[in-house]
PDB file of N, CA and C in Angstrom:
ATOM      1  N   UNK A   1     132.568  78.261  91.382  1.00  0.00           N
ATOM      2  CA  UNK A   1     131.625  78.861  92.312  1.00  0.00           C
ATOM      3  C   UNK A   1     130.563  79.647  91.534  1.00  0.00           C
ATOM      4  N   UNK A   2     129.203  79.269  91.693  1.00  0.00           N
ATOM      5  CA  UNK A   2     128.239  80.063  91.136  1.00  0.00           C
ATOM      6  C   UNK A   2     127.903  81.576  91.614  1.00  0.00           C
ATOM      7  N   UNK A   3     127.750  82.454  91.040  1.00  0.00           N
ATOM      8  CA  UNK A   3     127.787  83.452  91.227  1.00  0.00           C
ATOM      9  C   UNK A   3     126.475  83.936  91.226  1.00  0.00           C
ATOM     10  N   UNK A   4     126.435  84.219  92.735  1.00  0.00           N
ATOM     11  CA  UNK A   4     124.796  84.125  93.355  1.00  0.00           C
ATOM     12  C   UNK A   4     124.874  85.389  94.658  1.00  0.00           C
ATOM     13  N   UNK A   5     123.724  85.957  93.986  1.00  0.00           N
ATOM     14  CA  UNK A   5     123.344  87.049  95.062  1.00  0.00           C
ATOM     15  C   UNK A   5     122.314  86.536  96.409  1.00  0.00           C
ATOM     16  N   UNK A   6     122.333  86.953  97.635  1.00  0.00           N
ATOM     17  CA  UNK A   6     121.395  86.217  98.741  1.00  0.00           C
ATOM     18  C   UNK A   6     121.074  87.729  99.308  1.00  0.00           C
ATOM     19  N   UNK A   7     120.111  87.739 100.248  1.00  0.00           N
ATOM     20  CA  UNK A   7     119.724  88.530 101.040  1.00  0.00           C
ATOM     21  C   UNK A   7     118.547  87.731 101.822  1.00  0.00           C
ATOM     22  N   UNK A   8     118.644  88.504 103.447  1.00  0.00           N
ATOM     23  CA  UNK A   8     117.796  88.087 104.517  1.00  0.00           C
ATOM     24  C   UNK A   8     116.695  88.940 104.542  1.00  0.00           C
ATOM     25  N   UNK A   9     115.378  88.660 104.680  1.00  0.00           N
ATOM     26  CA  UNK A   9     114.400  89.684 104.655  1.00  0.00           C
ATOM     27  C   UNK A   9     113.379  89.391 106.219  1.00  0.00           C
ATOM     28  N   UNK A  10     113.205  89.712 106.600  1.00  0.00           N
ATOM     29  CA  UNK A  10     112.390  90.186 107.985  1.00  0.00           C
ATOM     30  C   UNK A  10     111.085  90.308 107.865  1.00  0.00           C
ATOM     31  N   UNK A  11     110.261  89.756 108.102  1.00  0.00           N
ATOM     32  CA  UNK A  11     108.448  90.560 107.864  1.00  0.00           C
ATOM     33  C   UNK A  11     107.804  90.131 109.279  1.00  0.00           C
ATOM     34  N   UNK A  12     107.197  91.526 109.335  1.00  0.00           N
ATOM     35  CA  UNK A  12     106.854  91.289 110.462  1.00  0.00           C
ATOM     36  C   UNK A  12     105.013  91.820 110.733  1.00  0.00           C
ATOM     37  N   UNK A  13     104.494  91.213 110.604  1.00  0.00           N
ATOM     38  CA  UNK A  13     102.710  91.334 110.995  1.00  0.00           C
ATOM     39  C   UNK A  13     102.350  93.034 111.225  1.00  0.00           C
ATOM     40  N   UNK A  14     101.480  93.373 110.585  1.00  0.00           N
ATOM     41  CA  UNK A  14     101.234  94.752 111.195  1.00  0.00           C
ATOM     42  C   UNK A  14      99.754  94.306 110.719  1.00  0.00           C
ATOM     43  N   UNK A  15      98.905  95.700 111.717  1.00  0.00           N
ATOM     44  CA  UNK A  15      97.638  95.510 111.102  1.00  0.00           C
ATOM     45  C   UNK A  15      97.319  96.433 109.899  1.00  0.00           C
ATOM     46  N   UNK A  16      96.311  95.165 109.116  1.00  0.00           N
ATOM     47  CA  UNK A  16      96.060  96.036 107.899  1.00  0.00           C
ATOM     48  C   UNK A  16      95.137  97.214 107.406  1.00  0.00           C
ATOM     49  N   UNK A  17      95.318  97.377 106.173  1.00  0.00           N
ATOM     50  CA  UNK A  17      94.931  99.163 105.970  1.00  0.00           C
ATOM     51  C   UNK A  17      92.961  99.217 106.120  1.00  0.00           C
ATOM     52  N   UNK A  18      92.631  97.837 106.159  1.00  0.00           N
ATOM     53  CA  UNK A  18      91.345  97.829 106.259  1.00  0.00           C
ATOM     54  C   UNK A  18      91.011  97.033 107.581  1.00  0.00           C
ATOM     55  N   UNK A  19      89.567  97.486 107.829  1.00  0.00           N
ATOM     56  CA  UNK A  19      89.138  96.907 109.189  1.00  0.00           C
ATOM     57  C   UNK A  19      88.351  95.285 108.676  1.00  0.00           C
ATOM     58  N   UNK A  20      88.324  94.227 109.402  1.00  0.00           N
ATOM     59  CA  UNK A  20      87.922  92.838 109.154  1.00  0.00           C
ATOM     60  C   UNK A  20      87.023  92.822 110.856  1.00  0.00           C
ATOM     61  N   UNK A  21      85.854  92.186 110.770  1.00  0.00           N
ATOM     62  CA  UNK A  21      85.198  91.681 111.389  1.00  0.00           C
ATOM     63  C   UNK A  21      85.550  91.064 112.877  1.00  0.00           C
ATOM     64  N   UNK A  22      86.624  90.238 112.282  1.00  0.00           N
ATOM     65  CA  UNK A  22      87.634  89.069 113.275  1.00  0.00           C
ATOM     66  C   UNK A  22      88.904  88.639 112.724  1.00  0.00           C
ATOM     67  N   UNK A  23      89.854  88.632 112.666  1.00  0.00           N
ATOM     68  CA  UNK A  23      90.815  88.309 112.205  1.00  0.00           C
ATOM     69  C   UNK A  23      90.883  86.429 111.970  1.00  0.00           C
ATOM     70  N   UNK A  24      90.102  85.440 112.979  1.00  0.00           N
ATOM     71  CA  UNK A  24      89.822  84.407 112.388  1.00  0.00           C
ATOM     72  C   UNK A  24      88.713  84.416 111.173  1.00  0.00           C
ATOM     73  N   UNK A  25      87.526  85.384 111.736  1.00  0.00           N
ATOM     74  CA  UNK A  25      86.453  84.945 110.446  1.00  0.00           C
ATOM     75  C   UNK A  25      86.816  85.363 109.209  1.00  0.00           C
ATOM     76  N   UNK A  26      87.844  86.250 109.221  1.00  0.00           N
ATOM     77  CA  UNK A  26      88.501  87.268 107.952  1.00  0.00           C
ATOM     78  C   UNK A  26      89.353  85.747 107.139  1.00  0.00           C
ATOM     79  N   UNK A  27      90.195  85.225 108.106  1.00  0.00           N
ATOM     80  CA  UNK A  27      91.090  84.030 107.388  1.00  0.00           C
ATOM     81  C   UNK A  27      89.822  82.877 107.008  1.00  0.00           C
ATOM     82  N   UNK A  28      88.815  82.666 108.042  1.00  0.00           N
ATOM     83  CA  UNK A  28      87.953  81.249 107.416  1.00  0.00           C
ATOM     84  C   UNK A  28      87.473  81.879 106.352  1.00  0.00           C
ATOM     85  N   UNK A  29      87.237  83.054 105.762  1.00  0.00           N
ATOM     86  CA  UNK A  29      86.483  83.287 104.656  1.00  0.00           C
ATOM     87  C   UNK A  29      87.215  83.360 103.452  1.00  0.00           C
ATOM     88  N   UNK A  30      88.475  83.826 103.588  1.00  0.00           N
ATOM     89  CA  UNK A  30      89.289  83.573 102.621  1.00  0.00           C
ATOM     90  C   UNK A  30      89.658  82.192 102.362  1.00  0.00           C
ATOM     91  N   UNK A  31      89.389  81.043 103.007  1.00  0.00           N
ATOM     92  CA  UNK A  31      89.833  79.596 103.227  1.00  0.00           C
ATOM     93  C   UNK A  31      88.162  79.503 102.127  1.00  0.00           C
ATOM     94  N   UNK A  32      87.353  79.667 102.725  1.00  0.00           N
ATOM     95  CA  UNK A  32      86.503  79.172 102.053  1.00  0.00           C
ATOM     96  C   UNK A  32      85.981  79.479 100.867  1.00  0.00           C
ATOM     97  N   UNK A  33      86.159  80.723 100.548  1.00  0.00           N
ATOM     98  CA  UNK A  33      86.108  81.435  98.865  1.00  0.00           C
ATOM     99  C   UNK A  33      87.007  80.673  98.332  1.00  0.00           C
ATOM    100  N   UNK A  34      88.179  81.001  98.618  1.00  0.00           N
ATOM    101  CA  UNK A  34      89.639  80.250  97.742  1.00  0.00           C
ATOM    102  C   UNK A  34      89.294  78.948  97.453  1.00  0.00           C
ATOM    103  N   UNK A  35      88.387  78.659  97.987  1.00  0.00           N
ATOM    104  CA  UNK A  35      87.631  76.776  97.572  1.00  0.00           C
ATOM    105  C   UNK A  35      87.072  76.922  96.183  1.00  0.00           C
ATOM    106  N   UNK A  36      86.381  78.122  96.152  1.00  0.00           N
ATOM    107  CA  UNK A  36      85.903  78.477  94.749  1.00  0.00           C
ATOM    108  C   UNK A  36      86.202  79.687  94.008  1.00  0.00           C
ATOM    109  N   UNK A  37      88.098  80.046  93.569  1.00  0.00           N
ATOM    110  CA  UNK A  37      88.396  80.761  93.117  1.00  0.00           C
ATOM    111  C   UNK A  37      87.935  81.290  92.351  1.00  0.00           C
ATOM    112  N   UNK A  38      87.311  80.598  90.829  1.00  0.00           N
ATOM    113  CA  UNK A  38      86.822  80.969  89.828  1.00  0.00           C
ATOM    114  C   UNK A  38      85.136  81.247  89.819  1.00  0.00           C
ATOM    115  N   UNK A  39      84.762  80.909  90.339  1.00  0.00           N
ATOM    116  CA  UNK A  39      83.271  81.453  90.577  1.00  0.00           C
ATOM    117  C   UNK A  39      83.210  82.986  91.131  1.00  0.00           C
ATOM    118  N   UNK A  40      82.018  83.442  90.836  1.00  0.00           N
ATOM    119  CA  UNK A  40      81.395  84.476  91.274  1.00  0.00           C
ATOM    120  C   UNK A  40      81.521  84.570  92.840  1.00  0.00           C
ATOM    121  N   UNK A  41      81.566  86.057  93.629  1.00  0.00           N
ATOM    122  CA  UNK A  41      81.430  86.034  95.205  1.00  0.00           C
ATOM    123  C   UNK A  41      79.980  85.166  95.751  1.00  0.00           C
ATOM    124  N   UNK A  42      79.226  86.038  94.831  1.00  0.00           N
ATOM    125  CA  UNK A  42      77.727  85.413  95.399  1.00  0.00           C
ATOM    126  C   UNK A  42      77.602  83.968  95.095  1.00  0.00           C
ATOM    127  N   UNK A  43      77.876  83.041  94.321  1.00  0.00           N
ATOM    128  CA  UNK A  43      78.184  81.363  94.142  1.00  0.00           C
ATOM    129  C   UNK A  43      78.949  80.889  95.134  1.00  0.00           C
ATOM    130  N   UNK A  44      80.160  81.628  95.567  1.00  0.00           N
ATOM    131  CA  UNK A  44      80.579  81.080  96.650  1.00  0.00           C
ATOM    132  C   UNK A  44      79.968  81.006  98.192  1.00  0.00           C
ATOM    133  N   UNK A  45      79.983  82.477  97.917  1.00  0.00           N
ATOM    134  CA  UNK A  45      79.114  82.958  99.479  1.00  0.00           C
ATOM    135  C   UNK A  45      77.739  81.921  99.648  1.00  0.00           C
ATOM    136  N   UNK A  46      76.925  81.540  98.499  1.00  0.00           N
ATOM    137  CA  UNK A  46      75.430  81.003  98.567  1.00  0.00           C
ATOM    138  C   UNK A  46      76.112  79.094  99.093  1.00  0.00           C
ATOM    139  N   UNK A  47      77.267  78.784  99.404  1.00  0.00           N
ATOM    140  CA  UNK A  47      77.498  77.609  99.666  1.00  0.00           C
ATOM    141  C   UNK A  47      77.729  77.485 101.395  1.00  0.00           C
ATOM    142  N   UNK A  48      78.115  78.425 101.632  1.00  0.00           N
ATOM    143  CA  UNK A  48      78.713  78.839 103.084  1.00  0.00           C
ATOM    144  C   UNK A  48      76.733  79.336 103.976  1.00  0.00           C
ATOM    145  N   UNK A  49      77.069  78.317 105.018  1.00  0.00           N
ATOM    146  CA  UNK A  49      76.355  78.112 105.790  1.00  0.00           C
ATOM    147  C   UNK A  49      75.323  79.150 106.499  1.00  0.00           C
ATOM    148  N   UNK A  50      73.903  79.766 106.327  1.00  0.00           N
ATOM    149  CA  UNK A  50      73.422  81.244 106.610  1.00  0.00           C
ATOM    150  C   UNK A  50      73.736  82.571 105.790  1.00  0.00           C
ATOM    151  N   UNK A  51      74.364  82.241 104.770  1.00  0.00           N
ATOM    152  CA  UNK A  51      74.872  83.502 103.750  1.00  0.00           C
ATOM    153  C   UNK A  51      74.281  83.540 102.916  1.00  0.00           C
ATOM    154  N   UNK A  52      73.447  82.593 102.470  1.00  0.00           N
ATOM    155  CA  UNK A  52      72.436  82.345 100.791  1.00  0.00           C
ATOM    156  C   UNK A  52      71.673  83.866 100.935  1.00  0.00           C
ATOM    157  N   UNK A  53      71.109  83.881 102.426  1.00  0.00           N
ATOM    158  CA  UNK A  53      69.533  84.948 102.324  1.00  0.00           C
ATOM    159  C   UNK A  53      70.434  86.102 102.591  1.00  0.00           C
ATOM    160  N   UNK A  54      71.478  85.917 102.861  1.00  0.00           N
ATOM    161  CA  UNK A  54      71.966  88.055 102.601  1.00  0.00           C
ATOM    162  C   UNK A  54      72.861  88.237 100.878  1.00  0.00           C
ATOM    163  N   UNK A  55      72.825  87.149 100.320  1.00  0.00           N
ATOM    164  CA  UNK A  55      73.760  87.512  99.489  1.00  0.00           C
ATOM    165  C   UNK A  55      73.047  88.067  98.743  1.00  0.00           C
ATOM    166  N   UNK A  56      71.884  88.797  97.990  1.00  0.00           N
ATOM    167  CA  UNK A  56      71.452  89.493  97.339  1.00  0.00           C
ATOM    168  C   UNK A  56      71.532  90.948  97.905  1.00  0.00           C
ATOM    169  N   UNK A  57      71.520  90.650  99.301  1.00  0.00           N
ATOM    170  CA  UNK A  57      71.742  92.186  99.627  1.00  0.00           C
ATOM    171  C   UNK A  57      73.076  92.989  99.661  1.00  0.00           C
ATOM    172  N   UNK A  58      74.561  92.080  99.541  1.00  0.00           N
ATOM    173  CA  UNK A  58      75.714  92.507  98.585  1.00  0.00           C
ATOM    174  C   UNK A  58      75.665  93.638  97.680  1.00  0.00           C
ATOM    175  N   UNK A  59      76.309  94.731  98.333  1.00  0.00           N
ATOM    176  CA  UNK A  59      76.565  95.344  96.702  1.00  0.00           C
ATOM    177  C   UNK A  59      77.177  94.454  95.257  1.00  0.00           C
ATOM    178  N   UNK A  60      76.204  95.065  94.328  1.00  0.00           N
ATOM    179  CA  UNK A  60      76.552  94.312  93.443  1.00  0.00           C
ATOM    180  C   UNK A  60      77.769  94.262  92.298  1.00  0.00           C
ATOM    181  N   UNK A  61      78.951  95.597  92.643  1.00  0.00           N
ATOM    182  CA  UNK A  61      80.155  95.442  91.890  1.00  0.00           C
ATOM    183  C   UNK A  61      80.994  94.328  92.958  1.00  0.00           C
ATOM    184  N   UNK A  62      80.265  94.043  93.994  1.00  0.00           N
ATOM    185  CA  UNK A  62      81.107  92.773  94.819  1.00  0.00           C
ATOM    186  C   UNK A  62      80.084  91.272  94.727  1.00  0.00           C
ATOM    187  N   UNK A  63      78.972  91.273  94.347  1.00  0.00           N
ATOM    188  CA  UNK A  63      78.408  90.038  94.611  1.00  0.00           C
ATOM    189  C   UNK A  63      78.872  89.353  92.658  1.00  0.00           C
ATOM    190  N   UNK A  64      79.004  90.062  91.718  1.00  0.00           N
ATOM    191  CA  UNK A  64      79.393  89.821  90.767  1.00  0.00           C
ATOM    192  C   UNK A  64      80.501  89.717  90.514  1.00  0.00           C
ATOM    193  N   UNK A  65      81.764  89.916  90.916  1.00  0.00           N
ATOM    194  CA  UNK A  65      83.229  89.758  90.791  1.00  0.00           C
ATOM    195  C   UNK A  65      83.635  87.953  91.097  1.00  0.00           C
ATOM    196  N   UNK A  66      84.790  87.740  89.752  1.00  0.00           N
ATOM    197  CA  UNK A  66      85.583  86.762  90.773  1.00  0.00           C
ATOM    198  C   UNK A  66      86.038  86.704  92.139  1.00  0.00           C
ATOM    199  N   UNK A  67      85.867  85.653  92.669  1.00  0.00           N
ATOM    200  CA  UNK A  67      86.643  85.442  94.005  1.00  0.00           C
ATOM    201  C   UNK A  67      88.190  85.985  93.719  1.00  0.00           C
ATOM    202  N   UNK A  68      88.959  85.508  92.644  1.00  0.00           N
ATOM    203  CA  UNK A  68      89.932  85.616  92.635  1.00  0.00           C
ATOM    204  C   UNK A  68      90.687  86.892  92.174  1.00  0.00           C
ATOM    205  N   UNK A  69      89.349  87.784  91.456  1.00  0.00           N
ATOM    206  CA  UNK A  69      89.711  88.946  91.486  1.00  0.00           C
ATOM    207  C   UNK A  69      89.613  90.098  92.037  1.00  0.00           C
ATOM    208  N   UNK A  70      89.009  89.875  93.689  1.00  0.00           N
ATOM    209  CA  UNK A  70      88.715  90.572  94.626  1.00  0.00           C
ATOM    210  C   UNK A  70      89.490  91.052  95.480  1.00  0.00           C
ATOM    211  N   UNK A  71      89.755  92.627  95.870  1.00  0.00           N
ATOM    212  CA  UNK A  71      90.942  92.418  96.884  1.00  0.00           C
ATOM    213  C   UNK A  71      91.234  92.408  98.185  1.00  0.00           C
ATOM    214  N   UNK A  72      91.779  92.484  98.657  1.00  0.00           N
ATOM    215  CA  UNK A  72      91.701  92.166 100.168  1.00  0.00           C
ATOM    216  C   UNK A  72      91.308  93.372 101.275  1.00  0.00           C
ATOM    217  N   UNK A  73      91.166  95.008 100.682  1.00  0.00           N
ATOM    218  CA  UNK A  73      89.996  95.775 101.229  1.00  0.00           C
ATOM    219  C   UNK A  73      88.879  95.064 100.810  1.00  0.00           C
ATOM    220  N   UNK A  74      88.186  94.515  99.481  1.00  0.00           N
ATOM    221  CA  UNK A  74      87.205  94.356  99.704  1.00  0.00           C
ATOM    222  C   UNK A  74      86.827  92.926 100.322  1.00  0.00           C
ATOM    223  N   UNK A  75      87.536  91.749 100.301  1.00  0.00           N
ATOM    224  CA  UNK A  75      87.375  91.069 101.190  1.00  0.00           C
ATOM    225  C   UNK A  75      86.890  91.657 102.722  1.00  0.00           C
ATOM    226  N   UNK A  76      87.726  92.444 103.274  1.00  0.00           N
ATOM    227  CA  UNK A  76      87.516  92.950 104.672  1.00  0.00           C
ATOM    228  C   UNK A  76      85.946  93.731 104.102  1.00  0.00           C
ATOM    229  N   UNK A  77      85.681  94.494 103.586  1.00  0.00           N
ATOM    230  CA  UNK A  77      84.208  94.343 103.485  1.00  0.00           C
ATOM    231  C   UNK A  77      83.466  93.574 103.488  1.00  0.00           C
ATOM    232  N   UNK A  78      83.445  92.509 102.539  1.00  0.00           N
ATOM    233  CA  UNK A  78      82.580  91.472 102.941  1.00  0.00           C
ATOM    234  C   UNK A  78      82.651  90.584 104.347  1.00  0.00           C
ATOM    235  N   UNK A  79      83.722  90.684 104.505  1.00  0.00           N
ATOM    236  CA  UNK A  79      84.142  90.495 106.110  1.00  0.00           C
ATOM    237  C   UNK A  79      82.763  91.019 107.113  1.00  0.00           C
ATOM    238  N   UNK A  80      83.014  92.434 106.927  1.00  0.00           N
ATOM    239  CA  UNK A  80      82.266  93.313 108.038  1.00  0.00           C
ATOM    240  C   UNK A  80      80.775  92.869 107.435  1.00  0.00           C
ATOM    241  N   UNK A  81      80.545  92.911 106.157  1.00  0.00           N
ATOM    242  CA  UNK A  81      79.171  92.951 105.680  1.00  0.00           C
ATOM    243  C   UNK A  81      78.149  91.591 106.435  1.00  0.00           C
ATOM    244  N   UNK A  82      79.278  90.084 106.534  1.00  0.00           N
ATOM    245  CA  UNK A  82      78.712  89.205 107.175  1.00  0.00           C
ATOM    246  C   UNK A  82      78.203  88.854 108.631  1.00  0.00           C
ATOM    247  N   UNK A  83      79.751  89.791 109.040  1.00  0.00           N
ATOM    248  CA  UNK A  83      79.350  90.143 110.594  1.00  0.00           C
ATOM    249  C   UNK A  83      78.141  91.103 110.768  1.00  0.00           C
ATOM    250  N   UNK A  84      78.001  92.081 110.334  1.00  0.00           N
ATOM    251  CA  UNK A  84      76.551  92.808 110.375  1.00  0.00           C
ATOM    252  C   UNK A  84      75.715  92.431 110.419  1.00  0.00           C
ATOM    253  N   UNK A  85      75.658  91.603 108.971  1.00  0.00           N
ATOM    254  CA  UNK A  85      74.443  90.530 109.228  1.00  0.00           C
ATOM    255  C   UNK A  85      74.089  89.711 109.624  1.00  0.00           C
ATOM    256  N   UNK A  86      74.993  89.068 111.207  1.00  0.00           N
ATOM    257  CA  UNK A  86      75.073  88.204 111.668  1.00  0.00           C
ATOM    258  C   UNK A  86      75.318  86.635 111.181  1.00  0.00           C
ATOM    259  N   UNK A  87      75.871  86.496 110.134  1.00  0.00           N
ATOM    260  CA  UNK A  87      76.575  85.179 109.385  1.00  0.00           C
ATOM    261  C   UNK A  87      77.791  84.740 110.360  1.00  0.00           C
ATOM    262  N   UNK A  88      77.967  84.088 110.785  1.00  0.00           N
ATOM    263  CA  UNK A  88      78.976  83.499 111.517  1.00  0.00           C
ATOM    264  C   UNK A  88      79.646  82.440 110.947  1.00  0.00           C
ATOM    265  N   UNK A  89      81.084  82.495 110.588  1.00  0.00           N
ATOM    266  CA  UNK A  89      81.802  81.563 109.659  1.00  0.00           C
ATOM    267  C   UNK A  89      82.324  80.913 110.490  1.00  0.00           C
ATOM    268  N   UNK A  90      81.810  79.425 110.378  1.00  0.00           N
ATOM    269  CA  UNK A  90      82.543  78.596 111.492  1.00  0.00           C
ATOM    270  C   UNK A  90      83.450  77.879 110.846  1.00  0.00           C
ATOM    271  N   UNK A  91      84.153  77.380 111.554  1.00  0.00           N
ATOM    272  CA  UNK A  91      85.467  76.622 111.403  1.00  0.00           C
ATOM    273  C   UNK A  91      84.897  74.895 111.291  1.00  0.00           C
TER     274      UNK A  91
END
């Protein structure tokens, strides 16, 4: 008999420590960055549909970062930043 430890773990949804726009446009945007992990925010963002003409107006310790090294407060910023500017991430 292998000698093996188990445990059951539970998770359960809460809302998170930052505010997001929409909770779908928050997930399509992470769907669609994660397309271009390794690129820059602003390379990604300039592919996504109505976002080219605000992405200069990005702060720029976020329009210069990897996608992949961004975190998920500041995702929810750029979240809110698109909704502000009326960018609508469609599905």
């Amino acid at each position: 008999e292998p000698s093996v430890d188990s445990a059951m773990v539970r998770l359960r949804p809460v809302a998170g420590p930052f505010g997001v726009a929409s909770d779908d446009a928050f997930k399509r945007l992470l769907e669609h960055s994660f397309r271009y992990r390794d690129d820059r925010l602003s390379a990604a963002l300039r592919r996504l549909a109505g976002a080219a003409e605000v992405v200069p107006l990005l702060p720029g310790r976020l329009r210069d970062k990897r996608v992949s090294a961004l975190t998920p407060a500041e995702f929810g910023e750029v979240s809110r930043f698109l909704d502000a500017h009326k960018v609508r991430l469609l599905s």
